[in-house]
C-alpha atoms as a PDB file:
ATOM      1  CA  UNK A   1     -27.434-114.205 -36.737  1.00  0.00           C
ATOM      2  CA  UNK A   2     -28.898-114.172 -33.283  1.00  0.00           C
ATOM      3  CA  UNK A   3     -32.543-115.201 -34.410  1.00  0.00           C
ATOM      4  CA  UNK A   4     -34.321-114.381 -31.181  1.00  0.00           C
ATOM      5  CA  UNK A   5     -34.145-110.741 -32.116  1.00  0.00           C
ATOM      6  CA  UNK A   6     -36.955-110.754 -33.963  1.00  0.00           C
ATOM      7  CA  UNK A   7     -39.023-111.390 -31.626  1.00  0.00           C
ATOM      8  CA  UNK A   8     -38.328-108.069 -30.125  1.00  0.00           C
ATOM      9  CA  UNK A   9     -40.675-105.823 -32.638  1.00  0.00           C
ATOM     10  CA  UNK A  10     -43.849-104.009 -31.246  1.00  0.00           C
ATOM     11  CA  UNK A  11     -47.037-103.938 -31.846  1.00  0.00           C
ATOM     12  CA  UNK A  12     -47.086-101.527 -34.564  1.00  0.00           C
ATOM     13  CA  UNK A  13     -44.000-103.394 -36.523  1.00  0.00           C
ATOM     14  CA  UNK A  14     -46.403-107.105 -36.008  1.00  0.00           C
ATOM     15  CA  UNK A  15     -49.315-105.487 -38.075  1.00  0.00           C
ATOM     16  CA  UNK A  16     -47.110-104.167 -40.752  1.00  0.00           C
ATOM     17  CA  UNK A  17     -45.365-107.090 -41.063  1.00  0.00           C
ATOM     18  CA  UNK A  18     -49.297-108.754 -41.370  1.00  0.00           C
ATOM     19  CA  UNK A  19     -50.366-105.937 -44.001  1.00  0.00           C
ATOM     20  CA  UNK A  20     -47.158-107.510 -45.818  1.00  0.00           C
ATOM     21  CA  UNK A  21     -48.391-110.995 -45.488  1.00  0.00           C
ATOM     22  CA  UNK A  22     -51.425-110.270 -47.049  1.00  0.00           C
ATOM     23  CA  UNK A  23     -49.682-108.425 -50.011  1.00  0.00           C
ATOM     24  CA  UNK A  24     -47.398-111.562 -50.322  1.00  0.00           C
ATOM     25  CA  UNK A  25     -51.284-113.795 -51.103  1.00  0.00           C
ATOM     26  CA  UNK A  26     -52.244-110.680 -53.361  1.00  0.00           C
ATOM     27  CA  UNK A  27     -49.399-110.348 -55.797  1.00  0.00           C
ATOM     28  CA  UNK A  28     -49.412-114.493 -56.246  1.00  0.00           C
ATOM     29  CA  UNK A  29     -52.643-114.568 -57.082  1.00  0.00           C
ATOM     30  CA  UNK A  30     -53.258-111.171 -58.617  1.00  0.00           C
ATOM     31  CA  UNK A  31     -50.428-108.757 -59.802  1.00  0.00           C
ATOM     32  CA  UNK A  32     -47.086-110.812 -59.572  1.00  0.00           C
ATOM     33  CA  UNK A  33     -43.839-108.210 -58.885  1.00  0.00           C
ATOM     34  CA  UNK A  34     -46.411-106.128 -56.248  1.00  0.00           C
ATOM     35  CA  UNK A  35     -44.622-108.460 -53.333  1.00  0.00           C
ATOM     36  CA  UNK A  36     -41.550-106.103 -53.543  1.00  0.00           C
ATOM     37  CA  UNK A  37     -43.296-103.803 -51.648  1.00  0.00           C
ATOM     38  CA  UNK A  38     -43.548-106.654 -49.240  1.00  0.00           C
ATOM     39  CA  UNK A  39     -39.585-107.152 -49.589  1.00  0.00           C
ATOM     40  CA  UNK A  40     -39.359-103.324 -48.196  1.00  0.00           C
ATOM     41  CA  UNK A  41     -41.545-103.337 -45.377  1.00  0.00           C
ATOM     42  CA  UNK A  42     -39.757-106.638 -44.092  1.00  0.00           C
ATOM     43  CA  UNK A  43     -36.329-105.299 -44.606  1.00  0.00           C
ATOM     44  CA  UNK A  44     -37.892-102.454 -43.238  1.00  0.00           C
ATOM     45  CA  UNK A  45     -38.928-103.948 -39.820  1.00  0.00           C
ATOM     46  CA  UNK A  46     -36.510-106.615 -38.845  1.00  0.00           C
ATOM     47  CA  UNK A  47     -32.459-106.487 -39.700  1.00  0.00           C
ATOM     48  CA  UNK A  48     -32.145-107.037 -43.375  1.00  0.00           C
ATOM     49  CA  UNK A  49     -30.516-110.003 -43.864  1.00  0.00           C
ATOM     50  CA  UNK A  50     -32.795-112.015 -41.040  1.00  0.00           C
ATOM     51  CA  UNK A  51     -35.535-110.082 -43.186  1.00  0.00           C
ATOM     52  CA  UNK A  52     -35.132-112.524 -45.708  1.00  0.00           C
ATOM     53  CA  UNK A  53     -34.829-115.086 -44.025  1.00  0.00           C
ATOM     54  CA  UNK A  54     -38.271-114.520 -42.190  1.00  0.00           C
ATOM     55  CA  UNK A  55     -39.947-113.705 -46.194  1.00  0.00           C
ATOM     56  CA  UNK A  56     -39.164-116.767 -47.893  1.00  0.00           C
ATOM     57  CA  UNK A  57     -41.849-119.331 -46.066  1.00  0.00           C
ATOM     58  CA  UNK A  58     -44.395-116.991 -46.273  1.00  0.00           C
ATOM     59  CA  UNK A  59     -43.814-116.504 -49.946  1.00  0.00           C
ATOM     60  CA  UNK A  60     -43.649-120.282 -50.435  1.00  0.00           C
ATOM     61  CA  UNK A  61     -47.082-120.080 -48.736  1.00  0.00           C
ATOM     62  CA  UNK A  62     -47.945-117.911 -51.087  1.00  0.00           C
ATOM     63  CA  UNK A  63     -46.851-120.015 -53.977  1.00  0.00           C
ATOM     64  CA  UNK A  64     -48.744-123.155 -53.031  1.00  0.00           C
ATOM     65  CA  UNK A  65     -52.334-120.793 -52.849  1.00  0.00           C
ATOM     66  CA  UNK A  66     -50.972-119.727 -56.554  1.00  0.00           C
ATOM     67  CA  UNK A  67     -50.730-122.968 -57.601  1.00  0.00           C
ATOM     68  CA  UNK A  68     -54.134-124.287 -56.481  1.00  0.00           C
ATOM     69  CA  UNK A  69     -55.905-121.647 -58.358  1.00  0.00           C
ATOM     70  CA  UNK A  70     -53.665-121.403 -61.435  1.00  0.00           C
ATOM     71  CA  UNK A  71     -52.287-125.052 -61.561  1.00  0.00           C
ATOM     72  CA  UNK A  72     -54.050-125.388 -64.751  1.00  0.00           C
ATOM     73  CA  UNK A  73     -52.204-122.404 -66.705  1.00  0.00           C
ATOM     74  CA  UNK A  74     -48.965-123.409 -66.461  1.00  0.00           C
ATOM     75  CA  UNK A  75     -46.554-123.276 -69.931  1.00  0.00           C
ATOM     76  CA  UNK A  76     -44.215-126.076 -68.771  1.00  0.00           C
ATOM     77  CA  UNK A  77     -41.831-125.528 -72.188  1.00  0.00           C
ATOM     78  CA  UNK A  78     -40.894-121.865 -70.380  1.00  0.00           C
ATOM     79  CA  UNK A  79     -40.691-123.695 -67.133  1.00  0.00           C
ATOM     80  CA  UNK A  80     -37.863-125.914 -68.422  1.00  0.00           C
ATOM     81  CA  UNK A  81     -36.139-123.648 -70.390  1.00  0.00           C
ATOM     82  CA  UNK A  82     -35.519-121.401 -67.003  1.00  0.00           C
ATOM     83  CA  UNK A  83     -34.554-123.804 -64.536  1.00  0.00           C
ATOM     84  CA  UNK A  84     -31.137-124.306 -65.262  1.00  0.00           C
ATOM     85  CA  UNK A  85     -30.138-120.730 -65.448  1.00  0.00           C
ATOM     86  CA  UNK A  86     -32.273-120.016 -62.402  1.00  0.00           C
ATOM     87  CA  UNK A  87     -30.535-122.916 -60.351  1.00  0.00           C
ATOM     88  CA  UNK A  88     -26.852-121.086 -61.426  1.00  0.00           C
ATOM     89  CA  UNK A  89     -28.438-117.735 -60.623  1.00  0.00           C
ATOM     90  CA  UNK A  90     -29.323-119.388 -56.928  1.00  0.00           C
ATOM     91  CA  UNK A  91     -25.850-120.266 -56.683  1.00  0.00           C
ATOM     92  CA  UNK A  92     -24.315-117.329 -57.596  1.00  0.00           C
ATOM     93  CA  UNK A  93     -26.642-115.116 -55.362  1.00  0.00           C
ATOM     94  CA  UNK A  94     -25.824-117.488 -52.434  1.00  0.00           C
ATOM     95  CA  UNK A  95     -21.815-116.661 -52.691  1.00  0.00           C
ATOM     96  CA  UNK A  96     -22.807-113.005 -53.451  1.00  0.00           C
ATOM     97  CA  UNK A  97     -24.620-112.941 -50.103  1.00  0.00           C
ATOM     98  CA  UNK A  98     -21.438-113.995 -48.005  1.00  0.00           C
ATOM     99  CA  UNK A  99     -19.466-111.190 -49.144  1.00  0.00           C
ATOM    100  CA  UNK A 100     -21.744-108.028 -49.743  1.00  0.00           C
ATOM    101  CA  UNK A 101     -23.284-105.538 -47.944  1.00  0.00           C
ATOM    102  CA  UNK A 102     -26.793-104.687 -47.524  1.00  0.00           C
ATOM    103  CA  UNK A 103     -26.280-101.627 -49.478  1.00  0.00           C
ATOM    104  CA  UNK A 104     -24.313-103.060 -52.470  1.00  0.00           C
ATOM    105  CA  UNK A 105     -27.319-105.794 -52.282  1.00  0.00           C
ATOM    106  CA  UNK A 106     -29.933-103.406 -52.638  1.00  0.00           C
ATOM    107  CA  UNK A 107     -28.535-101.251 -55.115  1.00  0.00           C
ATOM    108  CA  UNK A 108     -27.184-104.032 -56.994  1.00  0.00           C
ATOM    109  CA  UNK A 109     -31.263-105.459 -57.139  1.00  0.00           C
ATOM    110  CA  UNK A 110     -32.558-102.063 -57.940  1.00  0.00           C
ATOM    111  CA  UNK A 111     -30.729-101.133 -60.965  1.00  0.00           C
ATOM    112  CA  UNK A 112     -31.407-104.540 -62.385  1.00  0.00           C
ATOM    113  CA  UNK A 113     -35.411-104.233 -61.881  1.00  0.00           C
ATOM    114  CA  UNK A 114     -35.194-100.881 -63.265  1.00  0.00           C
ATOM    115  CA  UNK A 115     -33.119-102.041 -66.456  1.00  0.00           C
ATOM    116  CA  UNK A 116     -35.548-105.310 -66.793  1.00  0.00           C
ATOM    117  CA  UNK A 117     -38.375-102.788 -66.902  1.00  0.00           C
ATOM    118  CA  UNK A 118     -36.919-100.267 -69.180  1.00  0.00           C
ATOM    119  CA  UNK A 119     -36.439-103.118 -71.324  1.00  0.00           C
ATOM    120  CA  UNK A 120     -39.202-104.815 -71.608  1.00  0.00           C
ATOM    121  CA  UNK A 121     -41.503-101.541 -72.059  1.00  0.00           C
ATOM    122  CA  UNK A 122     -39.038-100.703 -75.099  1.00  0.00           C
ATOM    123  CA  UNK A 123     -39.855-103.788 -76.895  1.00  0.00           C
ATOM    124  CA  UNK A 124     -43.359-103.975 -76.164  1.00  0.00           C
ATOM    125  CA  UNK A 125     -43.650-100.864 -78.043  1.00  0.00           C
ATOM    126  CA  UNK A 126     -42.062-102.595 -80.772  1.00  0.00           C
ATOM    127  CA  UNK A 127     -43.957-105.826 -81.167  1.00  0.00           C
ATOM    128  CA  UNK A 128     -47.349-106.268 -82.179  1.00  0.00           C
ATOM    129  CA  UNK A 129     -49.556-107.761 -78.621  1.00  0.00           C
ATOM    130  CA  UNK A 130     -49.606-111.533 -78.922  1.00  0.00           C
ATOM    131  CA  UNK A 131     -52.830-113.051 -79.234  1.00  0.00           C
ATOM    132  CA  UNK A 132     -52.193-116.179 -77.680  1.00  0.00           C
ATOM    133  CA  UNK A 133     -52.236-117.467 -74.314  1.00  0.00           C
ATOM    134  CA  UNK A 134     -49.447-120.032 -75.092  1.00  0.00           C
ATOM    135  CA  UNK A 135     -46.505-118.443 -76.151  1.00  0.00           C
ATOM    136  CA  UNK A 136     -43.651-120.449 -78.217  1.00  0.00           C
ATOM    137  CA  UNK A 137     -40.617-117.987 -78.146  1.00  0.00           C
ATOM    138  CA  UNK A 138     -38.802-120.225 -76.004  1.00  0.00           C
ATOM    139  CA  UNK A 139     -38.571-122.084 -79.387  1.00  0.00           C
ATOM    140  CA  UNK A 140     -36.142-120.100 -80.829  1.00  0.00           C
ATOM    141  CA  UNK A 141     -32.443-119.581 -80.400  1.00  0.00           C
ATOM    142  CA  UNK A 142     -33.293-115.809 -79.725  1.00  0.00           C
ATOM    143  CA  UNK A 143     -35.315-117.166 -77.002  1.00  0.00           C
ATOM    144  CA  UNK A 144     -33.523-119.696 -75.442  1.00  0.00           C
ATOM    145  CA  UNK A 145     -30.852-117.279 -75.158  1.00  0.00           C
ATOM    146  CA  UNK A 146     -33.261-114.333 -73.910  1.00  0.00           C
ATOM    147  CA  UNK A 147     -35.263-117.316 -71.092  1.00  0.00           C
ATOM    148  CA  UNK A 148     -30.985-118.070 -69.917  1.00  0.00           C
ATOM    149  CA  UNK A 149     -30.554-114.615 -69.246  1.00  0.00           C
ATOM    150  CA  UNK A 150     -33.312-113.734 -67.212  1.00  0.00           C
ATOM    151  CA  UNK A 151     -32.998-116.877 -65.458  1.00  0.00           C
ATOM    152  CA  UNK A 152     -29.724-116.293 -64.629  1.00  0.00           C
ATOM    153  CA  UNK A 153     -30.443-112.806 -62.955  1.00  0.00           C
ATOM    154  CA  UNK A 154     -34.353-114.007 -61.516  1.00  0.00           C
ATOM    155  CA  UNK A 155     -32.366-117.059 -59.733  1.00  0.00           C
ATOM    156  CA  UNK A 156     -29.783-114.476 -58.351  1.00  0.00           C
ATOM    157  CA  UNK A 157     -32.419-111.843 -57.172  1.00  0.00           C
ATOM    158  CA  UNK A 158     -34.272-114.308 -55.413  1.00  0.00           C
ATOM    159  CA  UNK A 159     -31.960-115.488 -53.801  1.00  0.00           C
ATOM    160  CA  UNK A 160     -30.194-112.124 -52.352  1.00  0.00           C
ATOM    161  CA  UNK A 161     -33.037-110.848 -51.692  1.00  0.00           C
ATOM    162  CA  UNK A 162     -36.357-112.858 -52.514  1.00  0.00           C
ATOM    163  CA  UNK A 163     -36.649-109.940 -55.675  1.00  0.00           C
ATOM    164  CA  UNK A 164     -37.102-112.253 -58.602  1.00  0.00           C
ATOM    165  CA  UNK A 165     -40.168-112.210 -59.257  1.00  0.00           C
ATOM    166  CA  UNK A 166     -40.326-108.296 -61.070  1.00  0.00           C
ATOM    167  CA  UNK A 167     -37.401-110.263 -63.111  1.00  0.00           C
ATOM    168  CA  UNK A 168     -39.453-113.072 -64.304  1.00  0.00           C
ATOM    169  CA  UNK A 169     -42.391-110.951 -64.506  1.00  0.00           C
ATOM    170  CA  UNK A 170     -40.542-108.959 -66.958  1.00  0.00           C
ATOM    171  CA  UNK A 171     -39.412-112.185 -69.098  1.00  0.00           C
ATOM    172  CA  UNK A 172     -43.068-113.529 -68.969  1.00  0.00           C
ATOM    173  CA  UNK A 173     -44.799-110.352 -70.238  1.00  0.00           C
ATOM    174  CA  UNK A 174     -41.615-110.206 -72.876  1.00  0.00           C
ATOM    175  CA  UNK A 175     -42.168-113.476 -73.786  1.00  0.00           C
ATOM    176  CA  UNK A 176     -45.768-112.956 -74.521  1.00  0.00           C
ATOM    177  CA  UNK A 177     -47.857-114.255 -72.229  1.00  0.00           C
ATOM    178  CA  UNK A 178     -51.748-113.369 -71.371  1.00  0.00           C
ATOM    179  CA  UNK A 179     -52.915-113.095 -67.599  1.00  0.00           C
ATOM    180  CA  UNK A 180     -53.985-116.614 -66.620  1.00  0.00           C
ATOM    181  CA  UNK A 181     -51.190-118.504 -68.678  1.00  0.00           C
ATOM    182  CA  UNK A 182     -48.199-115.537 -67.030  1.00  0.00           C
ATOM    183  CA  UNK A 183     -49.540-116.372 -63.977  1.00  0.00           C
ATOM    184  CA  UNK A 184     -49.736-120.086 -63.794  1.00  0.00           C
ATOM    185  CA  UNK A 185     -46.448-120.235 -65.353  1.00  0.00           C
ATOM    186  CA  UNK A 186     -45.090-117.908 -62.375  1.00  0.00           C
ATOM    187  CA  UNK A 187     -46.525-119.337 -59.715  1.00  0.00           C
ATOM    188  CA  UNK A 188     -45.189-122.972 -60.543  1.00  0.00           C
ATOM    189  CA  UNK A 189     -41.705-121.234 -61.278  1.00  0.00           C
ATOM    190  CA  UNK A 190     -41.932-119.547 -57.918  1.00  0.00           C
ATOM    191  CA  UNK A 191     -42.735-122.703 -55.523  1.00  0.00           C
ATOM    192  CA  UNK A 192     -40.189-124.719 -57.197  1.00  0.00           C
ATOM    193  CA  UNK A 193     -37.342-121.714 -56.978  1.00  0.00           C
ATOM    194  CA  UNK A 194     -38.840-120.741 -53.440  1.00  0.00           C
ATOM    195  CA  UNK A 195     -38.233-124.221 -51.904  1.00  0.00           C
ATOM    196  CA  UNK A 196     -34.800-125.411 -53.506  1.00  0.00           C
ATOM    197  CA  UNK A 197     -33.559-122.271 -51.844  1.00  0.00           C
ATOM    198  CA  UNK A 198     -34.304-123.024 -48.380  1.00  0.00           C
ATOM    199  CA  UNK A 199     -31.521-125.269 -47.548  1.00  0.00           C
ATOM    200  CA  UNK A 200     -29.451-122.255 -48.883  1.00  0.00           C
ATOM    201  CA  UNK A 201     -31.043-119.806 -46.449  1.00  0.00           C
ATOM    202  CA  UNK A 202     -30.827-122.245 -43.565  1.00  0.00           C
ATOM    203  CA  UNK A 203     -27.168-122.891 -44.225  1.00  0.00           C
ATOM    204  CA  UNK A 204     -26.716-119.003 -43.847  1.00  0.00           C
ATOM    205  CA  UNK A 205     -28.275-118.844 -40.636  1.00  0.00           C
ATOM    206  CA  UNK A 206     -31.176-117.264 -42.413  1.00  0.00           C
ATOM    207  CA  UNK A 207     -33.916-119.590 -41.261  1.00  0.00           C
ATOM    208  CA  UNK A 208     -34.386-121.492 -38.228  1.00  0.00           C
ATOM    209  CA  UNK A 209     -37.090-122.169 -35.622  1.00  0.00           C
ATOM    210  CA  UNK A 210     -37.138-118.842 -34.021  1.00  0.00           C
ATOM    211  CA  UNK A 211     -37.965-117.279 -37.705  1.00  0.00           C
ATOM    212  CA  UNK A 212     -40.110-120.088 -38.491  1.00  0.00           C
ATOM    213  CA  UNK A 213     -42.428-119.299 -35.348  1.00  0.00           C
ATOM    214  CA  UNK A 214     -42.680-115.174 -36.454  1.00  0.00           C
ATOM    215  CA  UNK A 215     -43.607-117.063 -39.786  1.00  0.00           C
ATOM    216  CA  UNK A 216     -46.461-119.570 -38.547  1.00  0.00           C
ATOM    217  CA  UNK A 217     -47.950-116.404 -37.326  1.00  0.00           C
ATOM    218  CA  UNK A 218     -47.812-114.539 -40.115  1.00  0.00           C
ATOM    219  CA  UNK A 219     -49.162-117.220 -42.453  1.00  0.00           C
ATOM    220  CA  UNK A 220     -52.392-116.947 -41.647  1.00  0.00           C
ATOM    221  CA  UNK A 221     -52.758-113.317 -43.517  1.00  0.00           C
ATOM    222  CA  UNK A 222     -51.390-115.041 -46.963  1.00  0.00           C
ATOM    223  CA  UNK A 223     -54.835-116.728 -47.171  1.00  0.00           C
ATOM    224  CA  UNK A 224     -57.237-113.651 -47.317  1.00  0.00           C
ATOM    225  CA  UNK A 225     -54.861-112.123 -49.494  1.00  0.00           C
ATOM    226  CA  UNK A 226     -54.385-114.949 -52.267  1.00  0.00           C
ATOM    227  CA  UNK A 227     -58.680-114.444 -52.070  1.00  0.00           C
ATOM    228  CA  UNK A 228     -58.703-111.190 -52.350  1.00  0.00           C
ATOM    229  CA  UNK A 229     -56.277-111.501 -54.875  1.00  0.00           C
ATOM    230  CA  UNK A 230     -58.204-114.192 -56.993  1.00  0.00           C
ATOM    231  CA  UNK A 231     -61.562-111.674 -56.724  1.00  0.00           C
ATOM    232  CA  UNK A 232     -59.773-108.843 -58.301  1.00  0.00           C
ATOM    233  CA  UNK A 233     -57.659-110.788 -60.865  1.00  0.00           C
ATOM    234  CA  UNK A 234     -61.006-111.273 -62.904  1.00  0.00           C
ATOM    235  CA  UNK A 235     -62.332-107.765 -63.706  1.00  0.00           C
ATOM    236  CA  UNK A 236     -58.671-106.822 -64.257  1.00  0.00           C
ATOM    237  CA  UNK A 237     -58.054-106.505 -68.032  1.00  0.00           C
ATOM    238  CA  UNK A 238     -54.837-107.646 -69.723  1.00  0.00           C
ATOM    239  CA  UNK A 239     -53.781-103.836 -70.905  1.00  0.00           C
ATOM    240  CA  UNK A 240     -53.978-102.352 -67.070  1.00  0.00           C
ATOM    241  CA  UNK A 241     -52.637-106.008 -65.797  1.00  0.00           C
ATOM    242  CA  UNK A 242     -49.386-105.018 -67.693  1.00  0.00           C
ATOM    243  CA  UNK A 243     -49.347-101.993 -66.563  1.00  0.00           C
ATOM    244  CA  UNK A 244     -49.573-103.058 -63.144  1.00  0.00           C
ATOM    245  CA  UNK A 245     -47.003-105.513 -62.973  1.00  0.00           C
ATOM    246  CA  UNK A 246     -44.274-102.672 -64.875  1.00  0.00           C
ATOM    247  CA  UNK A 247     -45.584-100.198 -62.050  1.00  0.00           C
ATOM    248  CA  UNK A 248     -44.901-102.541 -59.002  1.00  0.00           C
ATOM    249  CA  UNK A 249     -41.064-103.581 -60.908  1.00  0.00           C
ATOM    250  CA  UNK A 250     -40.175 -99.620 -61.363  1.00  0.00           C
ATOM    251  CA  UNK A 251     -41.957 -99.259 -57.638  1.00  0.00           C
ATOM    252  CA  UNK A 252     -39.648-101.908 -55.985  1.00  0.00           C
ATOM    253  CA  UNK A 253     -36.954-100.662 -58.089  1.00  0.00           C
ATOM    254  CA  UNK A 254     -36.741 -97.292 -57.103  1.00  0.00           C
ATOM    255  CA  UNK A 255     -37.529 -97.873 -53.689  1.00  0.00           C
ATOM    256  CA  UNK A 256     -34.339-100.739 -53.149  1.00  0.00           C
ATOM    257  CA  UNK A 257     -32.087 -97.642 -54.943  1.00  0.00           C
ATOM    258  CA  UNK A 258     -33.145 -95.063 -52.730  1.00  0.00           C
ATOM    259  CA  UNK A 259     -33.187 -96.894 -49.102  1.00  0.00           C
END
C-alpha cells in the first residue's frame, strides 16, 4: 500500500478525520462502541484498508487517556479470562485480512455487531439488573465458555477492522457490569489488544511513518475528547448508559451492512 496517498485529502476530509479523533477520546472515556462511527468516517475518507491502518494509534491514544481515568475500575478476573481467545481472534482476523475483500469485511463485521446486540438485549430482558459493580460470571463454566466466545470474535473484529469494541461492549454489559467497573475493564482490555496488534498491522503494510505522521496530527483531538468524555460520563445514568452503548453497536452495525 503506497502510504503517501494519504496525504492527498483536502481540507474538508482533515477536519472530519479531526471530528473522528475527538469521537475516538469520547467513546473511551464515555460511551464505549460510539468509536464505530469513527471506523466509518475513516474508511470513509482514506482507502479502507490504509483506513485502518491510520485508526489504530489514535485509538491506542485513546486507550491510555481511558486508562488514566478508569485505571482504578478494572475487573482483572474478566481481563484474563478474554485474552486468550482474543489473541486467537487477532490471529485469525490477521489471515482473514490477506484474503478478503473490503466488502466481505464489512459485511462480515456488521452482521456480527448486529447479532451481538440482538443478543444481548434478549437476555437482558431476561435477567434481573445486577446490583454489583464486580461481576463474577466469569466464574462459571457457562461463563468461561460465553467470555471464549466473545473473545474469539472481539479479537477478530479488531483486528479486520478495529470493530471490537461494540463486541466486548456487548459481553461486558452481558456479563453484568455497572458504568465505572465496564469501563475500566474495557479500557485496559483495549490498550493491551490495541498494541499487540500493531506489529500485525505493520507487517501488512498497514502502518508506517507516512500514516504515523497523519496520526501525530490527529492525536491532539483525542485529548479534548477523552475530557469531554469524562464530563458527560458522570450525569449519565446506568439505564440510558446501556442504552447508549446498544444504540452506537446497532448504529455501526447497520451502517458497515449498508456501505
Amino acid at each position: 500500500m503506497n502510504t503517501m496517498t494519504l496525504w492527498h485529502i483536502s481540507l474538508w476530509e482533515f477536519a472530519a478525520l479531526a471530528a473522528a479523533a475527538l469521537l475516538v477520546g469520547f467513546s473511551k472515556t464515555a460511551v464505549s462502541g460510539a468509536n464505530t462511527v469513527s471506523l466509518a468516517i475513516f474508511a470513509a475518507v482514506l482507502p479502507a484498508r490504509a483506513s485502518t491502518g491510520v485508526l489504530l494509534p489514535i485509538l491506542i491514544v485513546g486507550d491510555v487517556l481511558a486508562v488514566l481515568t478508569y485505571r482504578r475500575h478494572a475487573h482483572w478476573p474478566t481481563l484474563w479470562k478474554l485474552f486468550p481467545a482474543v489473541a486467537a481472534g487477532v490471529i485469525v482476523g490477521t489471515v482473514f485480512l490477506m484474503w478478503a475483500d473490503d466488502q466481505i469485511v464489512r459485511t462480515s463485521i456488521g452482521a456480527i455487531l448486529l447479532l451481538m446486540a440482538g443478543v444481548t438485549i434478549w437476555r437482558r430482558r431476561k435477567a434481573e439488573a445486577a446490583e454489583e459493580e464486580e461481576p463474577d460470571s466469569v466464574a462459571s463454566r457457562t461463563g468461561r465458555i460465553k467470555a471464549r466466545s466473545y473473545g474469539v470474535l472481539g479479537g477478530f473484529t479488531t483486528m479486520v477492522a478495529n470493530a471490537g469494541g461494540p463486541v466486548m461492549s456487548m459481553y461486558l454489559l452481558s456479563a453484568g457490569f455497572r458504568k465505572l467497573g465496564f469501563l475500566g475493564t474495557s479500557a485496559f482490555f483495549f490498550l493491551i489488544v490495541n498494541v499487540s496488534k500493531v506489529p500485525f498491522s505493520v507487517g501488512l503494510g498497514l502502518i508506517d511513518g507516512n500514516s504515523l505522521l497523519l496520526d501525530a496530527a490527529l492525536a491532539a483531538f483525542v485529548v479534548p475528547g477523552a475530557f469531554i468524555g469524562k464530563w458527560a460520563v458522570n450525569r449519565i445514568n446506568q439505564r440510558l448508559f446501556e442504552q447508549l452503548v446498544i444504540a452506537a453497536t446497532v448504529l455501526g452495525g447497520a451502517q458497515l451492512l449498508l456501505r
